[in-house]
PDB file of N, CA and C in Angstrom:
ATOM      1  N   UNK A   1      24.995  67.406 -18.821  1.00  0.00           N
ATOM      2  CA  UNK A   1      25.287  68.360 -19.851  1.00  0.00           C
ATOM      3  C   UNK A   1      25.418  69.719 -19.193  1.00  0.00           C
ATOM      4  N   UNK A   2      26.237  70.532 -19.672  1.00  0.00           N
ATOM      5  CA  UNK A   2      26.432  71.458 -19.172  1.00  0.00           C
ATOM      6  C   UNK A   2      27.008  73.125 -20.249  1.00  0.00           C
ATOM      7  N   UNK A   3      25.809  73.852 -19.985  1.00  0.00           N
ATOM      8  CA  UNK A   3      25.549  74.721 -21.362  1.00  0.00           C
ATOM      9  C   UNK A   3      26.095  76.107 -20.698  1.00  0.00           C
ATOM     10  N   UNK A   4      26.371  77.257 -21.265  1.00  0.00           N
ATOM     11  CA  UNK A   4      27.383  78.417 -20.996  1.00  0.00           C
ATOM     12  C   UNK A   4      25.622  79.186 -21.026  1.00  0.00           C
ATOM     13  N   UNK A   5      25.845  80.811 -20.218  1.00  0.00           N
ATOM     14  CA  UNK A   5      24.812  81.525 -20.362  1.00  0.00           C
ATOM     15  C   UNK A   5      24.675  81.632 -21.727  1.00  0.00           C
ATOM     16  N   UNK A   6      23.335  81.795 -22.135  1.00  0.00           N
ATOM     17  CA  UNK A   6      22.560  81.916 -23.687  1.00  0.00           C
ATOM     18  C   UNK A   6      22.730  80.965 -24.659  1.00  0.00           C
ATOM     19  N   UNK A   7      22.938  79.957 -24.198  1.00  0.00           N
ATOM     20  CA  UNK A   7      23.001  78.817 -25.249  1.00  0.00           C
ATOM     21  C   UNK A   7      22.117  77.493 -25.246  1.00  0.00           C
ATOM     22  N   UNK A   8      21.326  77.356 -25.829  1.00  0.00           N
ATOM     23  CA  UNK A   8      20.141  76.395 -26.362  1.00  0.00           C
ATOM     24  C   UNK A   8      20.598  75.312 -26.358  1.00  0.00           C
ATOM     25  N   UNK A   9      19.545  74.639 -25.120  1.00  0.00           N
ATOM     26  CA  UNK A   9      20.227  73.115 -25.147  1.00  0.00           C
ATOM     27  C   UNK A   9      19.283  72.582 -26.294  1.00  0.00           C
ATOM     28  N   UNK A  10      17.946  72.567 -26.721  1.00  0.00           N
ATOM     29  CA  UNK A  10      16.817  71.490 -27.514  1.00  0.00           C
ATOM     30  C   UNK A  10      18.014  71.331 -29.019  1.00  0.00           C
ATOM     31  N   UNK A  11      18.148  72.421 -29.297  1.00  0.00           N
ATOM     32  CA  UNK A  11      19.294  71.813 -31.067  1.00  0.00           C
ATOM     33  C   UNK A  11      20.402  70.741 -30.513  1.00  0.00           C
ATOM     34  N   UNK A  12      21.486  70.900 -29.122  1.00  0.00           N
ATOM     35  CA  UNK A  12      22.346  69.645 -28.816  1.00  0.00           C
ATOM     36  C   UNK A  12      21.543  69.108 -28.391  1.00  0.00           C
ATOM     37  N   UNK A  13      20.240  68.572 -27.683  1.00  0.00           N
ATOM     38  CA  UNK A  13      19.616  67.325 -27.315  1.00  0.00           C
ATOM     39  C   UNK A  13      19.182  66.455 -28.398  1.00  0.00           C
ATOM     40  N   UNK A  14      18.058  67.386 -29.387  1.00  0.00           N
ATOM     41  CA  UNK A  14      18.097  67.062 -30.434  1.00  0.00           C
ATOM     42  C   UNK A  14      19.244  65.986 -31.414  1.00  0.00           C
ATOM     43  N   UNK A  15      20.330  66.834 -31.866  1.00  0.00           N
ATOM     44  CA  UNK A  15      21.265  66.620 -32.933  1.00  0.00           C
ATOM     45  C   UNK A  15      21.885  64.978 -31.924  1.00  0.00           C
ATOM     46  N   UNK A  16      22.012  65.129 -30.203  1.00  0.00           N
ATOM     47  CA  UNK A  16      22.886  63.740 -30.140  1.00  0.00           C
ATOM     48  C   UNK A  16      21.913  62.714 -29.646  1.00  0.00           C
ATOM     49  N   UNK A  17      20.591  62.773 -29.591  1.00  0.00           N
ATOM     50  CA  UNK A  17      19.177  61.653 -29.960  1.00  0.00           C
ATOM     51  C   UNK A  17      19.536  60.904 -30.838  1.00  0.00           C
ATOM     52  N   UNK A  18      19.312  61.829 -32.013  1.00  0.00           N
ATOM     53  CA  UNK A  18      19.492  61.395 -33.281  1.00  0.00           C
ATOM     54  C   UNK A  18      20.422  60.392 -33.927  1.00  0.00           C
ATOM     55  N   UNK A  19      21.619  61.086 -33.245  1.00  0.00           N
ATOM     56  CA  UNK A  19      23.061  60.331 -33.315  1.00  0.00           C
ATOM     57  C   UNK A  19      23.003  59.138 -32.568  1.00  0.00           C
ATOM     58  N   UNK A  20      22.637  58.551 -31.267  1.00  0.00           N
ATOM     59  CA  UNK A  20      21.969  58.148 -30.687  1.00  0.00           C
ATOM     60  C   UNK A  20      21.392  57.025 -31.533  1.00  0.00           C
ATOM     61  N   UNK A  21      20.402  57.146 -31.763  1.00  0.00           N
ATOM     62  CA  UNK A  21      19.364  56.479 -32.806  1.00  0.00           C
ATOM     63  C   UNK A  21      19.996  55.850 -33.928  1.00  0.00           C
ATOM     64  N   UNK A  22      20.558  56.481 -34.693  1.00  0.00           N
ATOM     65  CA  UNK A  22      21.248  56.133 -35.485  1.00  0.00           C
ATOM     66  C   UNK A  22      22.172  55.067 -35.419  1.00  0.00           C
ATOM     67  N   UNK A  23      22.758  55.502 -34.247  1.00  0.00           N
ATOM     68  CA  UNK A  23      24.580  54.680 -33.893  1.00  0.00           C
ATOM     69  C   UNK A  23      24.163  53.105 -32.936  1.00  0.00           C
ATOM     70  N   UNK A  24      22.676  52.964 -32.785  1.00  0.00           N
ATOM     71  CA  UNK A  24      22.398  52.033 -31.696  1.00  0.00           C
ATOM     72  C   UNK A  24      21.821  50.628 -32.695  1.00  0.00           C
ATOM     73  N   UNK A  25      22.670  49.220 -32.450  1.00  0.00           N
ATOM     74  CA  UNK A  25      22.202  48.407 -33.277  1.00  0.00           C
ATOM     75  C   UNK A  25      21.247  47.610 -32.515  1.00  0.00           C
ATOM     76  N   UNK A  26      20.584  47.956 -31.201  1.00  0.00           N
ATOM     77  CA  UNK A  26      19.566  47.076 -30.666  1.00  0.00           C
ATOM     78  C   UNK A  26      18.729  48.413 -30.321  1.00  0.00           C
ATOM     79  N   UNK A  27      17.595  48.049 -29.160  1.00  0.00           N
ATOM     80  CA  UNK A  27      16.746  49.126 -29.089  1.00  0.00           C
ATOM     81  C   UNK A  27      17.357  49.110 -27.473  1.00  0.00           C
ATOM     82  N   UNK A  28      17.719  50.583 -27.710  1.00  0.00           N
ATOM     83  CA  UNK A  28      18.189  51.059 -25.920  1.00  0.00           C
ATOM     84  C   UNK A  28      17.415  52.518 -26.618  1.00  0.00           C
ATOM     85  N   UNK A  29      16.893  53.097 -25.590  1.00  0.00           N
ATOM     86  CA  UNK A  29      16.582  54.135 -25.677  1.00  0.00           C
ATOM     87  C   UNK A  29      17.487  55.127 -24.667  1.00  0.00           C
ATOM     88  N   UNK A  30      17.091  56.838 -24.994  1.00  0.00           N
ATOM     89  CA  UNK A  30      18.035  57.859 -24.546  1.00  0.00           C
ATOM     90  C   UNK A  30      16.836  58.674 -23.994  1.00  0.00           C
ATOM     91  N   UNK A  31      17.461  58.951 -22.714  1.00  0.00           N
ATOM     92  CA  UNK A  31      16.612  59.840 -21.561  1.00  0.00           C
ATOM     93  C   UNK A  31      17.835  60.910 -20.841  1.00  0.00           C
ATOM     94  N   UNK A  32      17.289  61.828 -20.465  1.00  0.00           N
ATOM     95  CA  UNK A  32      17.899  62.469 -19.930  1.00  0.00           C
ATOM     96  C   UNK A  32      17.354  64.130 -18.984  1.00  0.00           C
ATOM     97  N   UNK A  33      17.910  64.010 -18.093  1.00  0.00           N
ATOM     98  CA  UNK A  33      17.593  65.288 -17.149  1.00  0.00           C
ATOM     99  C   UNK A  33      18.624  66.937 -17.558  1.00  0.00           C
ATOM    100  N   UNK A  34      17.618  68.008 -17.497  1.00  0.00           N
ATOM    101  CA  UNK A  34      18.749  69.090 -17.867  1.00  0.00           C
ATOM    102  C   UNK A  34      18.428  69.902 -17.108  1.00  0.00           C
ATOM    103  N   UNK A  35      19.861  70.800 -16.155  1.00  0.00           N
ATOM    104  CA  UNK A  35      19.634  71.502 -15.723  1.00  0.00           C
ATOM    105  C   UNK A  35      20.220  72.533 -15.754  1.00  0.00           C
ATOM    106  N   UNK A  36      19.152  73.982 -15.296  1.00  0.00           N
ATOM    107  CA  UNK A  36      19.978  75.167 -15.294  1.00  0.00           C
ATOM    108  C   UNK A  36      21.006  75.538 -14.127  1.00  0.00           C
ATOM    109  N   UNK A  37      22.369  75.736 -14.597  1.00  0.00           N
ATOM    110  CA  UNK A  37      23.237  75.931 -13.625  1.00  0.00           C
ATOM    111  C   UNK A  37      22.945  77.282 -12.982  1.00  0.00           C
ATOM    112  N   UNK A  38      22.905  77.447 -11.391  1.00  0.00           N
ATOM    113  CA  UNK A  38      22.642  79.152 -11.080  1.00  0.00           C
ATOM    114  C   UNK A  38      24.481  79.293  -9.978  1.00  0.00           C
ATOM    115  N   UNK A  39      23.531  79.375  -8.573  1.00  0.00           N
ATOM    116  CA  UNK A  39      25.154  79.630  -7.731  1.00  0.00           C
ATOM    117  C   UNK A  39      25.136  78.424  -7.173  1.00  0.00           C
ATOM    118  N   UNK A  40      23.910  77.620  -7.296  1.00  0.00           N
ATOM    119  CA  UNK A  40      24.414  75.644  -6.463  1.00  0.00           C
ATOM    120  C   UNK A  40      24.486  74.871  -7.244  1.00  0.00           C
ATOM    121  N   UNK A  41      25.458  74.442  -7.753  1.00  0.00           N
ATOM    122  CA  UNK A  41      25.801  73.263  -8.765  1.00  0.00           C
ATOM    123  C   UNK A  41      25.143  72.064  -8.231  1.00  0.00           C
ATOM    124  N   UNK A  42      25.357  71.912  -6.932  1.00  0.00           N
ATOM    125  CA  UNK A  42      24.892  70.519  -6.484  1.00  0.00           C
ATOM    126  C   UNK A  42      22.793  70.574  -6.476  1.00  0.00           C
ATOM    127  N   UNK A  43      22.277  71.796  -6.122  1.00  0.00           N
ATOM    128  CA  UNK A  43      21.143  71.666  -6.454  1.00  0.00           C
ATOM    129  C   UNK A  43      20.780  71.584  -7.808  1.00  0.00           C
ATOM    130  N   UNK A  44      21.825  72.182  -9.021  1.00  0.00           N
ATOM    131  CA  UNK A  44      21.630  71.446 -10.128  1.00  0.00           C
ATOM    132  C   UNK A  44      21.614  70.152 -10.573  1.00  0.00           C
ATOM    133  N   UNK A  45      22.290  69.822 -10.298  1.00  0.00           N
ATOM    134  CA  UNK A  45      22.973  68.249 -10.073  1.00  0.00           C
ATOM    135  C   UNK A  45      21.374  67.327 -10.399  1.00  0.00           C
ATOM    136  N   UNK A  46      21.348  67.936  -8.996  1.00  0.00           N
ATOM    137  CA  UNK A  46      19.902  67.168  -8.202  1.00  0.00           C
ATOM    138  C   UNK A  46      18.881  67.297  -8.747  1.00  0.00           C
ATOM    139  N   UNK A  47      18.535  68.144  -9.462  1.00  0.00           N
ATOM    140  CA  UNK A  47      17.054  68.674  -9.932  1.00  0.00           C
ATOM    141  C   UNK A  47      17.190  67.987 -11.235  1.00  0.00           C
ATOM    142  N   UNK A  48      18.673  67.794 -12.045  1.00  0.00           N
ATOM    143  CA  UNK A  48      18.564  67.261 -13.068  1.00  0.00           C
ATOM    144  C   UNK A  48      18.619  65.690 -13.407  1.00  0.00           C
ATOM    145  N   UNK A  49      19.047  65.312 -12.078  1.00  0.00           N
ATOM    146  CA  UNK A  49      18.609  63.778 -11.683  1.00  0.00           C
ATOM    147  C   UNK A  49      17.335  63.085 -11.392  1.00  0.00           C
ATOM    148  N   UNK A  50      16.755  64.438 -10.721  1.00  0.00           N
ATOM    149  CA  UNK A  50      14.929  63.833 -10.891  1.00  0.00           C
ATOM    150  C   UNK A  50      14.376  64.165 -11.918  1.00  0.00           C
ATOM    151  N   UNK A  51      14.800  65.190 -12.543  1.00  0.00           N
ATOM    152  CA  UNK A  51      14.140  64.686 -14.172  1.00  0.00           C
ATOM    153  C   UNK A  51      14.287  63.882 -14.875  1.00  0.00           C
ATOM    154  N   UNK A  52      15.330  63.322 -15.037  1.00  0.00           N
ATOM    155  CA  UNK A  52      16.107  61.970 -15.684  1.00  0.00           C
ATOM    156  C   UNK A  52      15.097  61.078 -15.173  1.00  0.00           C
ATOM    157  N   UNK A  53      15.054  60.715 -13.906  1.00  0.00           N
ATOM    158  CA  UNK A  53      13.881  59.892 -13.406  1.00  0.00           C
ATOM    159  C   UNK A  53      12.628  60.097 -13.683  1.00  0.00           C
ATOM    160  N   UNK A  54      12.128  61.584 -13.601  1.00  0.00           N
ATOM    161  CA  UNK A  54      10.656  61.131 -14.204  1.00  0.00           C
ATOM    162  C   UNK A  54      10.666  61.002 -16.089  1.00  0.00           C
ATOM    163  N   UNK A  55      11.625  61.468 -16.505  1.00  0.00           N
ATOM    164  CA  UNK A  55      11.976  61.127 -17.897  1.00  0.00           C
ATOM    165  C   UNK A  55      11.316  59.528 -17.742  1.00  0.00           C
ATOM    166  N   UNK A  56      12.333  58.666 -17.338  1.00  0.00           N
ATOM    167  CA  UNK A  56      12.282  57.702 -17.023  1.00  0.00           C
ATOM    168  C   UNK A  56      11.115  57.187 -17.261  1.00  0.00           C
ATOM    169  N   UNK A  57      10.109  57.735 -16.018  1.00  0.00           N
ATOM    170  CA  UNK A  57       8.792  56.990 -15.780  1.00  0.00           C
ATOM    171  C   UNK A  57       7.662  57.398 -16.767  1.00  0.00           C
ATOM    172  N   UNK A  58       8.051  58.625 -17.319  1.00  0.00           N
ATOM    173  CA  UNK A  58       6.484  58.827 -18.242  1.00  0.00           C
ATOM    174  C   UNK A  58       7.290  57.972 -19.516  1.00  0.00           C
ATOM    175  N   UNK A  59       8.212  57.463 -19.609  1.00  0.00           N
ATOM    176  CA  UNK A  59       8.083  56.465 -21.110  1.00  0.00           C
ATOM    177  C   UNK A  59       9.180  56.397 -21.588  1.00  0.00           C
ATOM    178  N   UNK A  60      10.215  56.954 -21.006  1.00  0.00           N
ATOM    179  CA  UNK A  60      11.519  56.945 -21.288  1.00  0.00           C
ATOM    180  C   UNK A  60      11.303  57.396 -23.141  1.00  0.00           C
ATOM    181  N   UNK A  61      13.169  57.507 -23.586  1.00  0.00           N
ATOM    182  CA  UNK A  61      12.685  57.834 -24.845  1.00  0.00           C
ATOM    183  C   UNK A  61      12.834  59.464 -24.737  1.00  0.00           C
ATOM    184  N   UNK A  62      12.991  60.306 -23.961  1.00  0.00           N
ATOM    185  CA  UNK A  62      13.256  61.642 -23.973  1.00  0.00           C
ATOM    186  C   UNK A  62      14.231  62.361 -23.142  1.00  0.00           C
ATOM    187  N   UNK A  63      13.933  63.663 -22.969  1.00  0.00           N
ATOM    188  CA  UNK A  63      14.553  64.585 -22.075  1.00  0.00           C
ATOM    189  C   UNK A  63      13.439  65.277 -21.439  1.00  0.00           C
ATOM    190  N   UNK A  64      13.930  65.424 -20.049  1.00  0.00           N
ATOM    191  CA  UNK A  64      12.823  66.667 -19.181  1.00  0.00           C
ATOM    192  C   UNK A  64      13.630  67.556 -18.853  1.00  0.00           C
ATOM    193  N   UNK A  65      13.632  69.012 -18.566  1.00  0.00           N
ATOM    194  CA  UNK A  65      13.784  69.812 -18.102  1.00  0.00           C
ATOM    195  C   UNK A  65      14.021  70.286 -16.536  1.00  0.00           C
ATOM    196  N   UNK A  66      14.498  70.387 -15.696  1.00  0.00           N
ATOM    197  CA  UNK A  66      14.432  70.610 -14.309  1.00  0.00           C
ATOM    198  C   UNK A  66      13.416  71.685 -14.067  1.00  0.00           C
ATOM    199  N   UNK A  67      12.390  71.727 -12.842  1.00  0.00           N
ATOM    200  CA  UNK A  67      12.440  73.233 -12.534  1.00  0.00           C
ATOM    201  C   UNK A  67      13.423  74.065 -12.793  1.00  0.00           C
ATOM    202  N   UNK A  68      13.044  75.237 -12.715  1.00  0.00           N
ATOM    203  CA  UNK A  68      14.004  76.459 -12.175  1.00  0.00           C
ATOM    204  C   UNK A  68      13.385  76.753 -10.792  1.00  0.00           C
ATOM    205  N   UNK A  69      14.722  77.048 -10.288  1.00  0.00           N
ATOM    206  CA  UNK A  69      15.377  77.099  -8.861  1.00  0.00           C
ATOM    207  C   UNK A  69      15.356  78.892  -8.964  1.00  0.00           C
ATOM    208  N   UNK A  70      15.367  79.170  -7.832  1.00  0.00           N
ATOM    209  CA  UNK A  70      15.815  80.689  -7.776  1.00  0.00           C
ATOM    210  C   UNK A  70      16.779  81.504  -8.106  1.00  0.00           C
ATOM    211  N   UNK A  71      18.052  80.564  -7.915  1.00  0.00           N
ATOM    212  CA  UNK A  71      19.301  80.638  -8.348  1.00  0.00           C
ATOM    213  C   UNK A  71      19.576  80.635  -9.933  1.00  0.00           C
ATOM    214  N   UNK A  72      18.850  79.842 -10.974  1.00  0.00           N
ATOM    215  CA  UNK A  72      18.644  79.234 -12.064  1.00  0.00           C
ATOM    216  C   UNK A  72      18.583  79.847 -12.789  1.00  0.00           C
TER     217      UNK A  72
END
């Protein structure tokens, strides 16, 4: 996902869960990593891939947040 300066990702994580939930006729669950874009896309990339993963491991079923990076 990828959000413009000043714009709130929790209302779009939120609103496409939901949709998500809704639209799914077995049980798959929705996880996901978010990150803040700064001047390294690819350290975004990355930071928002290990959140996805620990998403993952504490129970799947959500979204985590990346650190912020310096750049971020």
């Amino acid at each position: 996902m990828v959000l413009g300066p000043g714009q709130d990702a929790e209302p779009f994580l939120c609103r496409l869960r939901e949709t998500w939930e809704a639209a799914r006729p077995h049980e798959v669950t929705f996880s996901a990593g978010v990150a803040l874009v700064g001047t390294d896309p690819s350290a975004a990339l990355l930071g928002a891939d290990h959140a996805l993963y620990r998403a993952k491991a504490d129970g799947r079923d959500r979204w985590l947040w990346a650190p912020r990076t310096e750049d971020s």
